[in-house]
C-alpha atoms as a PDB file:
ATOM      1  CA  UNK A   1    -224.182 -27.028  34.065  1.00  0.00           C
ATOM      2  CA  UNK A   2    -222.416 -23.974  32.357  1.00  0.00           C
ATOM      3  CA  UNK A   3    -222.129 -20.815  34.226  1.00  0.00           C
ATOM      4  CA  UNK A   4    -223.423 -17.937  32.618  1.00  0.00           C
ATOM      5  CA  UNK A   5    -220.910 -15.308  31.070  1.00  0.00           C
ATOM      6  CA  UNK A   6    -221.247 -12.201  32.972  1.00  0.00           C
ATOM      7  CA  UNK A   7    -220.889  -9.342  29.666  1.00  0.00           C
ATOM      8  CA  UNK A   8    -222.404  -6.581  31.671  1.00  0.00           C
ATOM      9  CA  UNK A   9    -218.910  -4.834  32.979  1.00  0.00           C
ATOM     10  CA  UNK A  10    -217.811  -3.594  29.512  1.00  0.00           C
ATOM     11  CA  UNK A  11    -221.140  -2.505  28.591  1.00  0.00           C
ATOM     12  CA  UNK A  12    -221.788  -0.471  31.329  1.00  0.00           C
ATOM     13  CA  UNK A  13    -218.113   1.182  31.819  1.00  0.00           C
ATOM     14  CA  UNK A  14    -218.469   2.049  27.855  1.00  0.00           C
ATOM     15  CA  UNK A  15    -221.114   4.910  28.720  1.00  0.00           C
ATOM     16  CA  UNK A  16    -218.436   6.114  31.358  1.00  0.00           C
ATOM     17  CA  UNK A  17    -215.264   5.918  28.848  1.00  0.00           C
ATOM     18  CA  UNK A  18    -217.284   8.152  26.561  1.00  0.00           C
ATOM     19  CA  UNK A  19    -218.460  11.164  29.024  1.00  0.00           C
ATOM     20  CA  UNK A  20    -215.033  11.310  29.885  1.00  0.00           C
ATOM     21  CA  UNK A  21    -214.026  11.119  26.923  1.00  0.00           C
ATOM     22  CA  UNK A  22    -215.295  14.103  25.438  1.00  0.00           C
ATOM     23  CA  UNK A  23    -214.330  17.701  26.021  1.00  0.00           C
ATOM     24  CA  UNK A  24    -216.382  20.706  26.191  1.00  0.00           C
ATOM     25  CA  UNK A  25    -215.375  23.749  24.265  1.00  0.00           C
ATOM     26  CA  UNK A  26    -217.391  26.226  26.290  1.00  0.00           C
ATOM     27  CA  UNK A  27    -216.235  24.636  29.373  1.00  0.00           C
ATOM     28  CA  UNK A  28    -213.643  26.509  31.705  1.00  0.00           C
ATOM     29  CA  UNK A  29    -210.380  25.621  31.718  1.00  0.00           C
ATOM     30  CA  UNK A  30    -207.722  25.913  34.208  1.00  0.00           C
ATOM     31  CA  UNK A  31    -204.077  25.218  34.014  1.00  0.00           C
ATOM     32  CA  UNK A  32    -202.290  23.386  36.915  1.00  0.00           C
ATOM     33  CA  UNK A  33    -200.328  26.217  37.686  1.00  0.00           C
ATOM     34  CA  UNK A  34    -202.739  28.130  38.182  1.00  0.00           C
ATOM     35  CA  UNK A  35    -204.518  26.032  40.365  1.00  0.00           C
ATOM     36  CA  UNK A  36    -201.048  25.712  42.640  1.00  0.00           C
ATOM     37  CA  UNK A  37    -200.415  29.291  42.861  1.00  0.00           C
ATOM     38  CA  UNK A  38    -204.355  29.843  43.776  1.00  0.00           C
ATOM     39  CA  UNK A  39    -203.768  26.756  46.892  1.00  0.00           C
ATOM     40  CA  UNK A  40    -200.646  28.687  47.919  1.00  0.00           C
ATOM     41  CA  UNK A  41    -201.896  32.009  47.953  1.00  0.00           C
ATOM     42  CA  UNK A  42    -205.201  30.953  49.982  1.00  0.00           C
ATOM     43  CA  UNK A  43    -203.021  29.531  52.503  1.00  0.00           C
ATOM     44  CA  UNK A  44    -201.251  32.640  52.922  1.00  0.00           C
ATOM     45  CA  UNK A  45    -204.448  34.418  53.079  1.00  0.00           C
ATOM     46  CA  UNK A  46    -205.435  32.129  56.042  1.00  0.00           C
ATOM     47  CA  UNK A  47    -201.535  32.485  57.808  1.00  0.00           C
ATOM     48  CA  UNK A  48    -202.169  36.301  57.905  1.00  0.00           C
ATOM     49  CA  UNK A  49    -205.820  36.180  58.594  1.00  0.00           C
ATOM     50  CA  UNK A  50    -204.892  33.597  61.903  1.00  0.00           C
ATOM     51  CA  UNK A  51    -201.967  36.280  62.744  1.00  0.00           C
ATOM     52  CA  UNK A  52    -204.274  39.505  62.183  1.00  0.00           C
ATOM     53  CA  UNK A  53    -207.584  37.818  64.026  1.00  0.00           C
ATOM     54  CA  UNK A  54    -206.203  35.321  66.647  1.00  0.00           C
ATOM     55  CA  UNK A  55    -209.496  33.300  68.203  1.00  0.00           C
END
């Protein structure tokens, strides 16, 4: 007996390819830089707050 071809993996990954795919104009964007200097200055926030408020 032949074993069925299983053509179900393409199919179903081809709805993912195209929502990610596509790009939203009215969607925000944010640069990576700006997400680095946003990380660093949070953890500064935190250093100082740690320092100001000790628990």
């Amino acid at each position: 007996m032949m074993a069925k071809k299983k053509t179900e993996g393409f199919q179903s990954s081809a709805g993912l390819i195209r929502y990610f795919d596509t790009e939203d104009e009215t969607s925000l964007k944010i640069g990576p830089y700006s997400v680095i200097i946003a990380c660093i200055v949070l953890s500064i926030t935190v250093v100082i707050a740690q320092i100001l408020w000790p628990m």
